[in-house]
Protein backbone atom coordinates (compact mmCIF):
# COMPACT_ATOMS: atom_id res chain seq x y z
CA UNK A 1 173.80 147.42 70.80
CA UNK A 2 169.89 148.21 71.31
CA UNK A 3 167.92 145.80 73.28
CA UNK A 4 166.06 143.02 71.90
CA UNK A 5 162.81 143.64 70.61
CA UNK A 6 160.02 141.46 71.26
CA UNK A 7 157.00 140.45 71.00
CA UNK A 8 155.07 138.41 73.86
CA UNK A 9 152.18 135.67 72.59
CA UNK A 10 149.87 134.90 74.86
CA UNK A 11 146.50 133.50 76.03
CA UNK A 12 144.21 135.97 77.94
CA UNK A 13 144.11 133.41 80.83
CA UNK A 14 147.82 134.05 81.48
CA UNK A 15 147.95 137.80 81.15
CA UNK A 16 149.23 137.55 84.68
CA UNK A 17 152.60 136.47 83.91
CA UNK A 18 153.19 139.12 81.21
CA UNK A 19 152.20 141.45 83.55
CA UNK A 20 154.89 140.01 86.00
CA UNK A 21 157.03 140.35 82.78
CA UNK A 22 156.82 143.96 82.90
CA UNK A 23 157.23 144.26 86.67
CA UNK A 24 161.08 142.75 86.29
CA UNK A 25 161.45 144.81 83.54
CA UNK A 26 160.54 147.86 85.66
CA UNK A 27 162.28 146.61 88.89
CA UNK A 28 166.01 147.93 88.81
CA UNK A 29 166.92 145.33 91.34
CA UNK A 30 166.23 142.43 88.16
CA UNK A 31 168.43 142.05 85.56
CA UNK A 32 166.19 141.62 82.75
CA UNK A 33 165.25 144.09 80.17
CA UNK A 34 163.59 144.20 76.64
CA UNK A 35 162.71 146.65 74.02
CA UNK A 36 158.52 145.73 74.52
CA UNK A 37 156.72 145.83 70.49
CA UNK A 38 153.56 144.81 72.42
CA UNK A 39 150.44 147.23 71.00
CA UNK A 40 150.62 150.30 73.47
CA UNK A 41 146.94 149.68 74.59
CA UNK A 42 144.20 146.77 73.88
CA UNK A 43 142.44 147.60 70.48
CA UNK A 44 138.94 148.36 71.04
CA UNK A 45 137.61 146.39 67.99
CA UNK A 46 135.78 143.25 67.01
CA UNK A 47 137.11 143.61 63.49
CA UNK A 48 138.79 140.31 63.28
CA UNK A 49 140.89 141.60 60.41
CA UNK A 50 141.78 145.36 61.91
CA UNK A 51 143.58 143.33 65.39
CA UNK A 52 145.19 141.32 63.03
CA UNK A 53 146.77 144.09 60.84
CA UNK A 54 147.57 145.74 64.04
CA UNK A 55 149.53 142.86 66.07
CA UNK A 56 151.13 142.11 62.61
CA UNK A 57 152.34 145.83 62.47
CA UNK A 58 154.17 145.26 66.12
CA UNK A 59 155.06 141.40 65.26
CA UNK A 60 157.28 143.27 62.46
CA UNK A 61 159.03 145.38 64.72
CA UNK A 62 160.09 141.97 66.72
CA UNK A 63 163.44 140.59 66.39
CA UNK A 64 162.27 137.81 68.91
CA UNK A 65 158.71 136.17 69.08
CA UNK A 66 158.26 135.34 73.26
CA UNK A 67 155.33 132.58 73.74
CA UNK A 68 153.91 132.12 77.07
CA UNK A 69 152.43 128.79 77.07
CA UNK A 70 150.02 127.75 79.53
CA UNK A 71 147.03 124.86 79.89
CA UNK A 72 144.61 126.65 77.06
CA UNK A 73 147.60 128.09 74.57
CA UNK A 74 147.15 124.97 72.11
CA UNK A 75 143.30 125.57 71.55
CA UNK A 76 144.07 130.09 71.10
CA UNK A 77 143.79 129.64 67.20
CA UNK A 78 142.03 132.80 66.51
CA UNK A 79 145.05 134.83 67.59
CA UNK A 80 147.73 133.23 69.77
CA UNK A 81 148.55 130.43 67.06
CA UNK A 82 148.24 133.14 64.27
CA UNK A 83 150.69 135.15 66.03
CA UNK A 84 153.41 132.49 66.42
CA UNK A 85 152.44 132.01 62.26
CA UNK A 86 153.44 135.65 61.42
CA UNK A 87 156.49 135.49 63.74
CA UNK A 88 157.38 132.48 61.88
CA UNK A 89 156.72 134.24 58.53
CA UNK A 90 158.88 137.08 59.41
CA UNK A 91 161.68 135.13 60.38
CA UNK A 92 162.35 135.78 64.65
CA UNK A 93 163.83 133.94 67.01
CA UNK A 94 160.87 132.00 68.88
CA UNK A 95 161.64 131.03 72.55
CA UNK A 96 158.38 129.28 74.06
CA UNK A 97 158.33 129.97 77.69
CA UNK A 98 156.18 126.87 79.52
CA UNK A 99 154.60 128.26 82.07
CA UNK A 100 153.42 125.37 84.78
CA UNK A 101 155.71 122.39 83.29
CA UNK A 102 152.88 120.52 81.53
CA UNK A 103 153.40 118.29 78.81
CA UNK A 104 155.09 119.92 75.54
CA UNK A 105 151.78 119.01 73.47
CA UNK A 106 150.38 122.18 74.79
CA UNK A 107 151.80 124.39 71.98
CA UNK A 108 150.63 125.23 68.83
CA UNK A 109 151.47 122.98 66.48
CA UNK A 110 152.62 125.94 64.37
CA UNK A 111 156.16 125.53 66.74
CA UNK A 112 156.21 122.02 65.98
């Protein structure tokens, strides 16, 4: 059996902990590993429409939609929220990760 794939939601502010995401994943002292369907390299594009199509092409790869939810994740409707949508859509297993322990009215409300 392969490892999970996923796909990792998350506000610009808290690139930081993906990041530290893919430092365990790279540390072979850390048990914890996943199959990454994050786009290979930031798109360099304003076309609203053309990211969309692209983190929709990786979101369909995903078995498992990861959502790192910190203090500004609720208000990320542009992409963040529309992310969590298509993962919704396509069917994966959501796991919403809170990252400081703030109140649970800081997700979308798409994971209501």
């Amino acid at each position: 059996m392969g490892l999970p794939r996923a796909f990792v939601g998350f506000s610009s502010t808290d690139i930081h902990y993906y990041r530290l995401m893919q430092a365990w994943k790279a540390n072979k002292s850390i048990d914890f590993n996943f199959a990454s369907c994050q786009l290979q390299s930031e798109v360099n594009s304003e076309d609203e429409a053309y990211i969309k199509r692209k983190c929709r092409e990786r979101i369909n790869l995903a078995g498992k939609y990861l959502l790192l939810i910190g203090q500004d994740t609720r208000s990320k409707h542009k992409y963040v929220r529309w992310e969590a949508e298509v993962a919704i859509e396509k069917d994966c297993t959501i796991i919403g990760i809170n990252l400081d322990g703030s109140s649970p009215d800081i997700s979308p409300n798409s994971l209501k």
